[in-house]
Each structure stands twice: as C-alpha cells, then as structure tokens.
C-alpha atoms as a PDB file:
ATOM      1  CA  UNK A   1     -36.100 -19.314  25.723  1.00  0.00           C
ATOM      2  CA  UNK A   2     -33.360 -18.577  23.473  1.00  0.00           C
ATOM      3  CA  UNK A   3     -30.620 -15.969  24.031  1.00  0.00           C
ATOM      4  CA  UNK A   4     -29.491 -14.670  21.628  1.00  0.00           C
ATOM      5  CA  UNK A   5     -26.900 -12.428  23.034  1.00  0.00           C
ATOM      6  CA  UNK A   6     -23.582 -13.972  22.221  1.00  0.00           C
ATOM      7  CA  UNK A   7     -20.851 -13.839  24.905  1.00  0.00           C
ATOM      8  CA  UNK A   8     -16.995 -12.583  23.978  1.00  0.00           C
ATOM      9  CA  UNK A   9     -16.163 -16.240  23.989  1.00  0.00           C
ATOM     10  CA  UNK A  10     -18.612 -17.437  21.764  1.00  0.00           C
ATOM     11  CA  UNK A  11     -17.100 -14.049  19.249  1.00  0.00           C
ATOM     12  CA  UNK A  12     -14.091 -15.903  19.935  1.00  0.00           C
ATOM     13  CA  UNK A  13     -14.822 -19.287  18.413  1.00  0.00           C
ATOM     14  CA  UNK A  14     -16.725 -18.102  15.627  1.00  0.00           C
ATOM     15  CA  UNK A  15     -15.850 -15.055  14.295  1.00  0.00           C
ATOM     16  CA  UNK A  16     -17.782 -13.380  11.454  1.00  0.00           C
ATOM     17  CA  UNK A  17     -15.409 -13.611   9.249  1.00  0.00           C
ATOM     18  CA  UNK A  18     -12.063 -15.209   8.757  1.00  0.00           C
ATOM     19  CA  UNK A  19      -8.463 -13.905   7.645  1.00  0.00           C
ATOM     20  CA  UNK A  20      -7.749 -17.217   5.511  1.00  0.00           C
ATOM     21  CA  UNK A  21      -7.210 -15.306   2.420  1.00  0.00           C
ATOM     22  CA  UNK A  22      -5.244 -12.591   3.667  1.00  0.00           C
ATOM     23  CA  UNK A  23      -1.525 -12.777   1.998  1.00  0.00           C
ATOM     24  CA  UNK A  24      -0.298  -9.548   4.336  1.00  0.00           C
ATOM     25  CA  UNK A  25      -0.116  -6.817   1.632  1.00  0.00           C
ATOM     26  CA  UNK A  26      -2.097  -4.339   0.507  1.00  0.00           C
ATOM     27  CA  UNK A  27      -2.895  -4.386  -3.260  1.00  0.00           C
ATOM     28  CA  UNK A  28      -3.049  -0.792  -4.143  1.00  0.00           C
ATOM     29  CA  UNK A  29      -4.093  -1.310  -8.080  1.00  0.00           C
ATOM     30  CA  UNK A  30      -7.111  -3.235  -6.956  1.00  0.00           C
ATOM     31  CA  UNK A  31      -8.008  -0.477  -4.568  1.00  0.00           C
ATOM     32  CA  UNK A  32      -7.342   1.850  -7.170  1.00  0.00           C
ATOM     33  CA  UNK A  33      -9.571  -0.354  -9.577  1.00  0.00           C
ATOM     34  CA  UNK A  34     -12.127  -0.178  -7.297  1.00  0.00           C
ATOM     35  CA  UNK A  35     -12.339   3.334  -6.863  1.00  0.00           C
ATOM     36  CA  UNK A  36     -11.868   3.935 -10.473  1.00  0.00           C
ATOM     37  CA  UNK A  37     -15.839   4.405 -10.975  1.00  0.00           C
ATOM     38  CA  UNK A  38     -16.330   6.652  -8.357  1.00  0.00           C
ATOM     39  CA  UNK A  39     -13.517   8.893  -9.651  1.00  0.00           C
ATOM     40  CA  UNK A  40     -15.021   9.173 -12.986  1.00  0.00           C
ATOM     41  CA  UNK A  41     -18.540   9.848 -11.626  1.00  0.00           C
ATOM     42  CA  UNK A  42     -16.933  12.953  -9.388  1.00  0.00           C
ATOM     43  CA  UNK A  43     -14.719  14.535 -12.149  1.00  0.00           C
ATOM     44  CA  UNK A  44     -17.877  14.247 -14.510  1.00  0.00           C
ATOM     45  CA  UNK A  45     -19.837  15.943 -11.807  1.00  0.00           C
ATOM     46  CA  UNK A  46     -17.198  18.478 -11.579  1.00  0.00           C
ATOM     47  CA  UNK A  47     -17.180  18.927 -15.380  1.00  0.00           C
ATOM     48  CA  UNK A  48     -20.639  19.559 -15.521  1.00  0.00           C
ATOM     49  CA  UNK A  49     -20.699  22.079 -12.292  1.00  0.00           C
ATOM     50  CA  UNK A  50     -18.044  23.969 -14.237  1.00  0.00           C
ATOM     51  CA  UNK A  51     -19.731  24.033 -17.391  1.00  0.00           C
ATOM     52  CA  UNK A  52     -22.522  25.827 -16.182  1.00  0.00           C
ATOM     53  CA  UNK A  53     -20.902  28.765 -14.802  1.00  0.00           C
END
C-alpha cells in the first residue's frame, strides 16, 4: 500500500513551490494592476446602487 501522507521532511525537500523568482520587493503597480478590475466592477456597482435611490 501506498501512503500518501507526506512527512515534514519530505515538505522539506520538495516544497510546492519555489522562491526562485522572488527579487525581495514588492511591486505595488502590478498589485495595483491587478486589482484594477475589481475596483472598476465595485465603483460601477456603487454607481448603479446610487442611481436608484
């Protein structure tokens, strides 16, 4: 049989991901980028809730 609980030092070895890309600063305008669309969506939501008052 196969176990297929992994131990801490088999987390250890292979982790699920990897930091290899990782320069060590945080990139606000990309975050901001990102969240652009969701911004949008709530102040159009907001628009509309207000427009129907």
């Amino acid at each position: 049989m196969i176990n297929s609980v992994q131990t801490s030092s088999d987390h250890a070895r292979n982790p699920a991901w990897t930091i290899e890309g990782y320069d060590g600063e945080t990139h606000y305008s990309d975050v901001l980028k990102a969240l652009s669309p969701a911004f949008f969506i709530l102040a159009a939501a907001a628009a509309l809730m207000l427009a129907i008052l």
